[in-house]
N, C-alpha and C. Protein backbone atom coordinates (compact mmCIF):
# COMPACT_ATOMS: atom_id res chain seq x y z
N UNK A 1 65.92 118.01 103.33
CA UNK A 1 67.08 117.40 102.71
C UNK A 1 67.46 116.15 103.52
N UNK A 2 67.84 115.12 103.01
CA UNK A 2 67.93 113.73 103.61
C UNK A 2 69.52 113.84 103.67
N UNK A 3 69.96 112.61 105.01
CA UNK A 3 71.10 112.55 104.80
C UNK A 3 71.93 112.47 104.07
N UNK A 4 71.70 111.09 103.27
CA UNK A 4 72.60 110.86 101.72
C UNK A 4 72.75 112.44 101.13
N UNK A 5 71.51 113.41 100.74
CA UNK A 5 71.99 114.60 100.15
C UNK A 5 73.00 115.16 100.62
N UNK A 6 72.69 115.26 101.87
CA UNK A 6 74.14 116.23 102.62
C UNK A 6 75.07 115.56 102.56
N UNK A 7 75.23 114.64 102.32
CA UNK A 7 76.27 114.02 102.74
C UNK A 7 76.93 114.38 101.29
N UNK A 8 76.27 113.59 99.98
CA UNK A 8 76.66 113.67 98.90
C UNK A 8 77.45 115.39 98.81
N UNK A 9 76.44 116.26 99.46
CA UNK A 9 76.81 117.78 98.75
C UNK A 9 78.47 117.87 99.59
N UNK A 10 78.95 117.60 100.76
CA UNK A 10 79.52 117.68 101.29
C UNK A 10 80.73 117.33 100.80
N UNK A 11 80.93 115.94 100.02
CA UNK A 11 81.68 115.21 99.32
C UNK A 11 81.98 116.15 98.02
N UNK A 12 81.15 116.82 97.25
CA UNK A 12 81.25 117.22 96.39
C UNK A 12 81.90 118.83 96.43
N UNK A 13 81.34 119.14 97.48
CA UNK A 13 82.49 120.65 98.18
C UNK A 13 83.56 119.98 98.12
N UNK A 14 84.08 119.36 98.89
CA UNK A 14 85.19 118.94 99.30
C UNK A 14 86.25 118.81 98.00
N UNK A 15 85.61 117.53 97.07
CA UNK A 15 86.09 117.61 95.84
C UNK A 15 87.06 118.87 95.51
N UNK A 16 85.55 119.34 95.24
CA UNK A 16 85.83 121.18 94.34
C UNK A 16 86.57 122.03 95.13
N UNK A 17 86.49 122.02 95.99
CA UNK A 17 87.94 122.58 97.48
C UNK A 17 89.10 122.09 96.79
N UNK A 18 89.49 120.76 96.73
CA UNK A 18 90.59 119.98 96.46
C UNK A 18 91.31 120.12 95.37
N UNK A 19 90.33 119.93 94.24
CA UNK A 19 91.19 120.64 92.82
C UNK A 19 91.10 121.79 92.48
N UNK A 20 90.47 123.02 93.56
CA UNK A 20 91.12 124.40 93.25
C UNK A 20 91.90 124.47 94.14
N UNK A 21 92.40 123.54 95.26
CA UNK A 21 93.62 123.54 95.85
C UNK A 21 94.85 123.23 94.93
N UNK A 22 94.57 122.54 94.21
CA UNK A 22 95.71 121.48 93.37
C UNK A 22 96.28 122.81 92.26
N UNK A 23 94.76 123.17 91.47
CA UNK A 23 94.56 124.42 90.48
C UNK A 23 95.44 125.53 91.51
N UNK A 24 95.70 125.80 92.39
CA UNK A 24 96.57 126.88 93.11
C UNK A 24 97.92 127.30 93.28
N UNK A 25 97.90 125.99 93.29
CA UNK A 25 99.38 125.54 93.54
C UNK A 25 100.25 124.81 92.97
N UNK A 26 101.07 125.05 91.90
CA UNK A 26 101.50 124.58 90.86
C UNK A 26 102.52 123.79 91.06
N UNK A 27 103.48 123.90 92.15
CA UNK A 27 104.32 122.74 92.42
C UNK A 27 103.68 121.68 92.55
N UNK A 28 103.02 121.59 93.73
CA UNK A 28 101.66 120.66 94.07
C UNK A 28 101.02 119.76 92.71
N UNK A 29 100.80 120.67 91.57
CA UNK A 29 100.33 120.21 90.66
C UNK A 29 100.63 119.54 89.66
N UNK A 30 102.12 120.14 89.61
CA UNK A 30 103.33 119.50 88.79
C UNK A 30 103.83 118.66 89.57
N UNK A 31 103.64 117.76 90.76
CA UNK A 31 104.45 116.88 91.23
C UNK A 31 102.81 115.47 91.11
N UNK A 32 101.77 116.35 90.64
CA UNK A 32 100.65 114.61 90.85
C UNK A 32 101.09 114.60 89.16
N UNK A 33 101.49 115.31 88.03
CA UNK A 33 101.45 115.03 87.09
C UNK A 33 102.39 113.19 86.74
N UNK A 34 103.30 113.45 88.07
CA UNK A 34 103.91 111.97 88.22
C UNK A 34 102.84 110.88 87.97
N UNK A 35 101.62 110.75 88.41
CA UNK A 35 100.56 109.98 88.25
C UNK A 35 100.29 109.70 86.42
N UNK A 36 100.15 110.28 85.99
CA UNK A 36 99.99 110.28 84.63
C UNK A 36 101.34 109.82 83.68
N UNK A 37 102.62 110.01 84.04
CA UNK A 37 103.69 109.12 83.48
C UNK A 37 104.07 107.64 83.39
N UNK A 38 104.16 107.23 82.35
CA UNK A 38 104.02 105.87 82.61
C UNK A 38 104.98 104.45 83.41
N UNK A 39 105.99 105.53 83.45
CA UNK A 39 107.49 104.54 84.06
C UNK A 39 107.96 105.11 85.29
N UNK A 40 106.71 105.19 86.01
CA UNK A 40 107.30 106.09 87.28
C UNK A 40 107.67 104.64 87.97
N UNK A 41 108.94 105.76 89.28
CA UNK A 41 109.29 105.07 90.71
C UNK A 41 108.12 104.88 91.07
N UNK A 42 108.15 104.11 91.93
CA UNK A 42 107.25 104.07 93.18
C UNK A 42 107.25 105.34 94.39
N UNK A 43 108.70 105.55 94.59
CA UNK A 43 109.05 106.35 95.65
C UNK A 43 108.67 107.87 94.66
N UNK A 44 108.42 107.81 93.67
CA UNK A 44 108.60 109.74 92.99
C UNK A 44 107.26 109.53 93.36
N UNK A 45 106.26 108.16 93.11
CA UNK A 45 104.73 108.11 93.39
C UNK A 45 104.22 108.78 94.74
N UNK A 46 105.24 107.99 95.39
CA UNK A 46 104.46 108.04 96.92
C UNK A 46 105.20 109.69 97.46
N UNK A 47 105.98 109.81 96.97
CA UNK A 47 106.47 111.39 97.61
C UNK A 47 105.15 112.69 96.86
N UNK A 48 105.17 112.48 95.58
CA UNK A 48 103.89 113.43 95.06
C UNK A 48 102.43 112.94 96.32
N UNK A 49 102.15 111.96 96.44
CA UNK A 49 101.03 111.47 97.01
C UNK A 49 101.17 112.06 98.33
N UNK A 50 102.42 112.26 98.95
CA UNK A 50 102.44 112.31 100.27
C UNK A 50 102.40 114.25 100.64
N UNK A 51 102.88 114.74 99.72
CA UNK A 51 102.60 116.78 98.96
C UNK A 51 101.10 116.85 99.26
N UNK A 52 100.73 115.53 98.31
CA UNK A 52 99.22 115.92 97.73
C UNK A 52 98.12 115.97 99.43
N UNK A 53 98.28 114.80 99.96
CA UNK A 53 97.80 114.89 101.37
C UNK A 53 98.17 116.04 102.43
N UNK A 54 99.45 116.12 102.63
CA UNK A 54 100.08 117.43 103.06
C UNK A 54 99.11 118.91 102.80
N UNK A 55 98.89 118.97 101.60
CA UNK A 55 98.36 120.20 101.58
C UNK A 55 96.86 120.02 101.74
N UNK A 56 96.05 119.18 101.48
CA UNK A 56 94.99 118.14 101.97
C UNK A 56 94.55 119.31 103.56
N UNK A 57 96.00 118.74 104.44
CA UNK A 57 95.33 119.45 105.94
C UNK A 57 96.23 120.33 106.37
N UNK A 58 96.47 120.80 105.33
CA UNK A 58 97.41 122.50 105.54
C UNK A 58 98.41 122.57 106.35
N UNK A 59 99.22 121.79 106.02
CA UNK A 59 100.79 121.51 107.12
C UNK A 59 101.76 122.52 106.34
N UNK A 60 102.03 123.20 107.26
CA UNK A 60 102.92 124.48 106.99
C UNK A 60 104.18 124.04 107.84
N UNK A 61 103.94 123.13 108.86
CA UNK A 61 105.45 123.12 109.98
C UNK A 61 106.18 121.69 109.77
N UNK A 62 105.72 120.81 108.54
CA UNK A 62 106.05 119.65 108.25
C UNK A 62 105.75 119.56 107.19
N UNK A 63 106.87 118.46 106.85
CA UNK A 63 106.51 117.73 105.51
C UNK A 63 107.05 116.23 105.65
N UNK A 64 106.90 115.76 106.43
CA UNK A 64 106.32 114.05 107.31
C UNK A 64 104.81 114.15 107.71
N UNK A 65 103.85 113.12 106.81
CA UNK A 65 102.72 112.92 107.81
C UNK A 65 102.67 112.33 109.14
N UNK A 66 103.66 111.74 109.23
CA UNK A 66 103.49 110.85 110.87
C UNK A 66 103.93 112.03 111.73
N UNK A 67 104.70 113.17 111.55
CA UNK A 67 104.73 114.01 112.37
C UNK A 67 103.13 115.26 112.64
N UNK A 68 102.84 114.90 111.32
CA UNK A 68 101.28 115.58 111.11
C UNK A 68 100.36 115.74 111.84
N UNK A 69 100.49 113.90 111.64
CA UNK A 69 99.40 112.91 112.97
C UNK A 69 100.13 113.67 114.44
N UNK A 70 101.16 113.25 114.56
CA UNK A 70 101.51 113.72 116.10
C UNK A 70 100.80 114.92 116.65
N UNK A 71 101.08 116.09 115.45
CA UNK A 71 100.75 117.62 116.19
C UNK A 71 99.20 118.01 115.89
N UNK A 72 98.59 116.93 115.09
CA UNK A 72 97.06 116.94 114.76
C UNK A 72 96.55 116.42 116.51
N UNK A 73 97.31 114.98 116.91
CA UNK A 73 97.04 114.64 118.08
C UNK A 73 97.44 115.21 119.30
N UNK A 74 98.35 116.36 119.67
CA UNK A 74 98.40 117.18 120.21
C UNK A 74 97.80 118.83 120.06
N UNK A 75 97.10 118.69 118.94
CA UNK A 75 96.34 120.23 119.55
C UNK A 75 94.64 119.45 119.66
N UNK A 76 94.30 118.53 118.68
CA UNK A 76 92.87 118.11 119.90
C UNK A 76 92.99 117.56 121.46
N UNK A 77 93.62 117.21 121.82
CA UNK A 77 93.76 116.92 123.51
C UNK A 77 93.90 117.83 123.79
N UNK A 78 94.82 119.01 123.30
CA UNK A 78 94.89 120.20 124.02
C UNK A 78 93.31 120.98 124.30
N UNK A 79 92.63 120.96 123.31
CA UNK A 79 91.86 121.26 123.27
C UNK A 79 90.29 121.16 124.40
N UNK A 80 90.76 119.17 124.53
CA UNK A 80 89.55 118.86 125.01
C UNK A 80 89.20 118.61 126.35
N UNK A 81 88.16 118.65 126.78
CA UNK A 81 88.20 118.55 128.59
C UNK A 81 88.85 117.49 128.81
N UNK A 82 89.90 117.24 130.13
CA UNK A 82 90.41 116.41 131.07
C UNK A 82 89.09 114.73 130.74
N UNK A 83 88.17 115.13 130.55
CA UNK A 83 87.33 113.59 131.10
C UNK A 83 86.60 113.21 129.89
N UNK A 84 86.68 113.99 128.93
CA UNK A 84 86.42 113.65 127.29
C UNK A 84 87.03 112.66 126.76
N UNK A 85 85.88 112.21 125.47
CA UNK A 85 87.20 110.57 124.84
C UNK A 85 87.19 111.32 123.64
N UNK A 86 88.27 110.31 123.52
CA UNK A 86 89.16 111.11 122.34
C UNK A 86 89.00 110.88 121.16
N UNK A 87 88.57 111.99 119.93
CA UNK A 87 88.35 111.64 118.70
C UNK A 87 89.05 111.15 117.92
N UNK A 88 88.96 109.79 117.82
CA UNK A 88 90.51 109.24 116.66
C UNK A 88 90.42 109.90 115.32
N UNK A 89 89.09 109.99 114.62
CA UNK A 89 88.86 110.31 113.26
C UNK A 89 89.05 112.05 113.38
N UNK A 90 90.15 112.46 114.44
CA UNK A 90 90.08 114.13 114.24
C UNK A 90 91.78 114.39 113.61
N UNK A 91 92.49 112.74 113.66
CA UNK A 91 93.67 112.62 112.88
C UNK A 91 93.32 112.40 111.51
N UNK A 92 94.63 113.19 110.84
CA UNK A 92 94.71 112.61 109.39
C UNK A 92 94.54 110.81 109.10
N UNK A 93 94.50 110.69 108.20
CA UNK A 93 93.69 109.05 108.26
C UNK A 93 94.86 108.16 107.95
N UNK A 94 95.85 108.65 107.65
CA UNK A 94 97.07 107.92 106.73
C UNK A 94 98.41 107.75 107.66
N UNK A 95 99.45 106.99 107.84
CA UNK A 95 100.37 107.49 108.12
C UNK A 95 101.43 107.51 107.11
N UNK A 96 102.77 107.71 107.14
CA UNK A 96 103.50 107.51 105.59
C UNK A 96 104.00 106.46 105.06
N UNK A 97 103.56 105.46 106.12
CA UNK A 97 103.14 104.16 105.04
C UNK A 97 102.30 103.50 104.49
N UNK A 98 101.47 104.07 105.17
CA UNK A 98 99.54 103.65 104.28
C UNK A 98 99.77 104.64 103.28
N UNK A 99 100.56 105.99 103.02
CA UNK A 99 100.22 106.65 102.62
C UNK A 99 100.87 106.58 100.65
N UNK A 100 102.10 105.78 101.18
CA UNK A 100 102.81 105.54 100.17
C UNK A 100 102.18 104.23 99.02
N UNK A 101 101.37 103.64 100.68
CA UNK A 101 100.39 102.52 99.45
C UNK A 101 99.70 103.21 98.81
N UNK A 102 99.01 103.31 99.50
CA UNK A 102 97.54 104.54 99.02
C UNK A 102 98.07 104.62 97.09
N UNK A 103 99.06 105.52 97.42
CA UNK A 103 99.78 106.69 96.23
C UNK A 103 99.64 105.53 95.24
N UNK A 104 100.73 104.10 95.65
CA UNK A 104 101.05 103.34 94.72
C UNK A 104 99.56 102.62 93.78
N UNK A 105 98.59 102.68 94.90
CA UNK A 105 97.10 101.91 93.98
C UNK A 105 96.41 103.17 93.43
N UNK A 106 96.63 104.39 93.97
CA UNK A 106 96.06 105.00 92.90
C UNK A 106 96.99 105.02 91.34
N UNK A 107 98.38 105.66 91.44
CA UNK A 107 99.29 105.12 90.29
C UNK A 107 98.67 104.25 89.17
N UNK A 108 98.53 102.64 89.78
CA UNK A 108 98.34 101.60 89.40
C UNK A 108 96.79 101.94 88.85
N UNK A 109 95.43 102.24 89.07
CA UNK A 109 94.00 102.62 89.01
C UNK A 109 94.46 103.87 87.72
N UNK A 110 95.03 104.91 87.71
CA UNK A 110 95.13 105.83 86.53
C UNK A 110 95.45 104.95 85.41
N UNK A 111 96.90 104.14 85.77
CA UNK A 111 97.33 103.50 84.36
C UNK A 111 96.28 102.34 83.66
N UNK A 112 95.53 102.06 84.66
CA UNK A 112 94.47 100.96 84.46
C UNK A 112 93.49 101.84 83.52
N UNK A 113 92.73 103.05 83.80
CA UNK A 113 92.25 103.42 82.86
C UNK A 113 93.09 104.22 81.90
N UNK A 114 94.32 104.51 81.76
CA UNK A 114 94.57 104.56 80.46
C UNK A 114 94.86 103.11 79.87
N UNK A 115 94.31 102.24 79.92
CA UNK A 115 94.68 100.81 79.23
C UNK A 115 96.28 100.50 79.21
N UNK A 116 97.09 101.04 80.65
CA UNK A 116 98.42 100.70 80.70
C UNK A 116 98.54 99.72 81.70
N UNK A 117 98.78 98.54 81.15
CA UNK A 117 98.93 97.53 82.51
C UNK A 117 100.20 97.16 83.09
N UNK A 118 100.00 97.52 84.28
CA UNK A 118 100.94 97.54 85.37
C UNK A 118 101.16 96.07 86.14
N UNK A 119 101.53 95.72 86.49
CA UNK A 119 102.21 94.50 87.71
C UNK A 119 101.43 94.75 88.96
N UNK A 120 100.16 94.72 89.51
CA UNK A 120 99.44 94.75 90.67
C UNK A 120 100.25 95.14 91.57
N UNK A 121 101.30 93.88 91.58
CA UNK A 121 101.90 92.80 93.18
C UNK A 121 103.34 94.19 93.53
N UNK A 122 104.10 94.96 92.09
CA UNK A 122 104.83 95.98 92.08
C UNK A 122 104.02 97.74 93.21
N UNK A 123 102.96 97.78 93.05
CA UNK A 123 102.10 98.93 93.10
C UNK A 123 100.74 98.73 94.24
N UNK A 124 101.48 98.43 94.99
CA UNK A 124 100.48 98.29 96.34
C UNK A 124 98.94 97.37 96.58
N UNK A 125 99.40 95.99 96.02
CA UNK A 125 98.29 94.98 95.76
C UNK A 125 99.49 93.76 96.39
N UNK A 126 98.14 92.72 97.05
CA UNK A 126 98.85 91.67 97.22
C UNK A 126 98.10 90.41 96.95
N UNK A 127 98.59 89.16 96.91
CA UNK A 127 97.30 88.18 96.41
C UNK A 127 97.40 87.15 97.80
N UNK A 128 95.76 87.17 98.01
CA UNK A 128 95.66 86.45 99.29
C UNK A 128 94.11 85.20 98.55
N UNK A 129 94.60 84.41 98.59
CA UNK A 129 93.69 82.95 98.44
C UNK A 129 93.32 83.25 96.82
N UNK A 130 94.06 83.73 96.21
CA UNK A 130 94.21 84.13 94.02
C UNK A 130 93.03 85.25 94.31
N UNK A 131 93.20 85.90 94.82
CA UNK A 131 92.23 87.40 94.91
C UNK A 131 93.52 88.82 95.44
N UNK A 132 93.32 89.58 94.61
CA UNK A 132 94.25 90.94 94.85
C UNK A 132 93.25 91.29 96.22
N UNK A 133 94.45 92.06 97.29
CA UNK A 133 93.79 92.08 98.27
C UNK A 133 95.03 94.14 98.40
N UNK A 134 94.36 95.04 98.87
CA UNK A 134 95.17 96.51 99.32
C UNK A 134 96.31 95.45 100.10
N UNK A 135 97.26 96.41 100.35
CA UNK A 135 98.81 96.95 101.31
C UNK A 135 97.97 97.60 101.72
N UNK A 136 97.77 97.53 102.78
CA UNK A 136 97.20 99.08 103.78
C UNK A 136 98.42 99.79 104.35
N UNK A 137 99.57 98.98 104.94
CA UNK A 137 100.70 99.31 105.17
C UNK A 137 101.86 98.71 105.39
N UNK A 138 102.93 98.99 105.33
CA UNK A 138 104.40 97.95 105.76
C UNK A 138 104.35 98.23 107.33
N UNK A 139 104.34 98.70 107.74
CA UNK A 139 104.10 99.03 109.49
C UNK A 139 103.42 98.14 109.98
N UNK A 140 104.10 97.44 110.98
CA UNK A 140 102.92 97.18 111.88
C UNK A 140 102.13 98.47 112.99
N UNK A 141 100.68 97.72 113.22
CA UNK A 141 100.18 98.93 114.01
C UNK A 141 100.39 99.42 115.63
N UNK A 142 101.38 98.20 116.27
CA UNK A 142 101.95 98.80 117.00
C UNK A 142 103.55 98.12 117.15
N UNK A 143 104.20 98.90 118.20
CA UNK A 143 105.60 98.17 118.52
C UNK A 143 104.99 96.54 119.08
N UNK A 144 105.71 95.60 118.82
CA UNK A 144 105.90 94.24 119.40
C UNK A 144 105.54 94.86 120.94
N UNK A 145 106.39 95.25 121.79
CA UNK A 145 105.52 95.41 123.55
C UNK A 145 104.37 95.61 123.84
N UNK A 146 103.68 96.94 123.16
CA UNK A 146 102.32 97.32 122.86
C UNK A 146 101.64 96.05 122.67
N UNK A 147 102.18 95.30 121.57
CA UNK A 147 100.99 94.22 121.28
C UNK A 147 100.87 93.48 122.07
N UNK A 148 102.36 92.97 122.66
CA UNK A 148 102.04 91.85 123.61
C UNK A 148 101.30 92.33 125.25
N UNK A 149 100.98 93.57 125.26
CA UNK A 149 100.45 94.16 126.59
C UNK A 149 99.07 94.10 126.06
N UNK A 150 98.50 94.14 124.59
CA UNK A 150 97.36 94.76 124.54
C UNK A 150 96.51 92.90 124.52
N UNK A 151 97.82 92.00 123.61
CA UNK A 151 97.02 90.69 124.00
C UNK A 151 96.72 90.06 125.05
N UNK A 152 97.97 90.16 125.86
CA UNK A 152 97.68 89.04 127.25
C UNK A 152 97.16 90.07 128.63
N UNK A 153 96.75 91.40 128.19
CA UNK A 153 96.06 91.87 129.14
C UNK A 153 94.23 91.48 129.02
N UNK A 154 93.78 91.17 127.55
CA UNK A 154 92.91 90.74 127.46
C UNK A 154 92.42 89.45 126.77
N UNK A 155 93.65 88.79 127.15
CA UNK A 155 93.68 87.53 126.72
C UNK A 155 92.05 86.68 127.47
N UNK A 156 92.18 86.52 129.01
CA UNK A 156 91.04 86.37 129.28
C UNK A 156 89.84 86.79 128.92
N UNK A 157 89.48 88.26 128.44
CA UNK A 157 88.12 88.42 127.96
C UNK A 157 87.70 87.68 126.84
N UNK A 158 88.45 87.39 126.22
CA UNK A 158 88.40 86.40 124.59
C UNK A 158 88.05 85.48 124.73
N UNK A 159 88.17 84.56 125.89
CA UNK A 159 88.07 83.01 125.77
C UNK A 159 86.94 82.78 126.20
């Protein structure tokens, strides 16, 4: 079996995991039906979207992903030897403002194939040089101090 196979089969578990997760759980299920209405908020979008991930990685002690991330990033360190590096991709991938984009372009991608056209620039699209370009997020990725420690500490290696 070649990689691509596994890989593909893997993807395709996962899938079928996912919508007999969805198939389980009927709040869950009745809150993506928001996706399929045509005059939704944004915010009813991104709150179903943000359920839908939630149950994604089985958060029972939250319902904030950025707190998710936190206690995802505190039980792998706990976990790992003192002199180990640290798996970034062992966090959820989103925080709850990528996450609320996320929600809003899928939204926007359903109504697209039902032939309902939406406002891009409303639903998590932006136009950079007349090309739609993702919102990945309203956040920046770190506080202003962070950045300015992470530039002018390696300001010299750059030049």
């Amino acid at each position: 079996m070649t990689f691509s196979e596994t890989s593909a089969k893997r993807k395709m578990f996962s899938l079928l995991y996912t919508l007999l997760k969805v198939q389980a759980n009927k709040a869950l299920h009745t809150k993506l039906l928001r996706f399929n209405y045509p005059n939704r908020d944004p915010n009813a979008v991104a709150d179903a979207g943000k359920h839908f991930l939630l149950s994604i990685f089985v958060s029972r002690n939250t319902d904030d992903l950025d707190t998710l991330r936190h206690q995802c990033y505190l039980q792998t360190i706990a976990k790992q030897p003192v002199h180990s590096m640290f798996e970034l991709a062992a966090l959820p991938s989103l925080t709850l403002a990528a996450a609320k984009q996320h929600s809003c372009r899928t939204y926007h991608q359903v109504h697209q194939w039902l032939n309902e056209q939406k406002d891009s620039l409303k639903w998590g699209w932006k136009t950079i040089g007349g090309h739609l370009r993702p919102i990945t997020t309203t956040h920046p990725a770190a506080t202003e101090d962070i950045l300015y420690i992470i530039v002018y500490t390696y300001k010299d290696e750059c030049v």
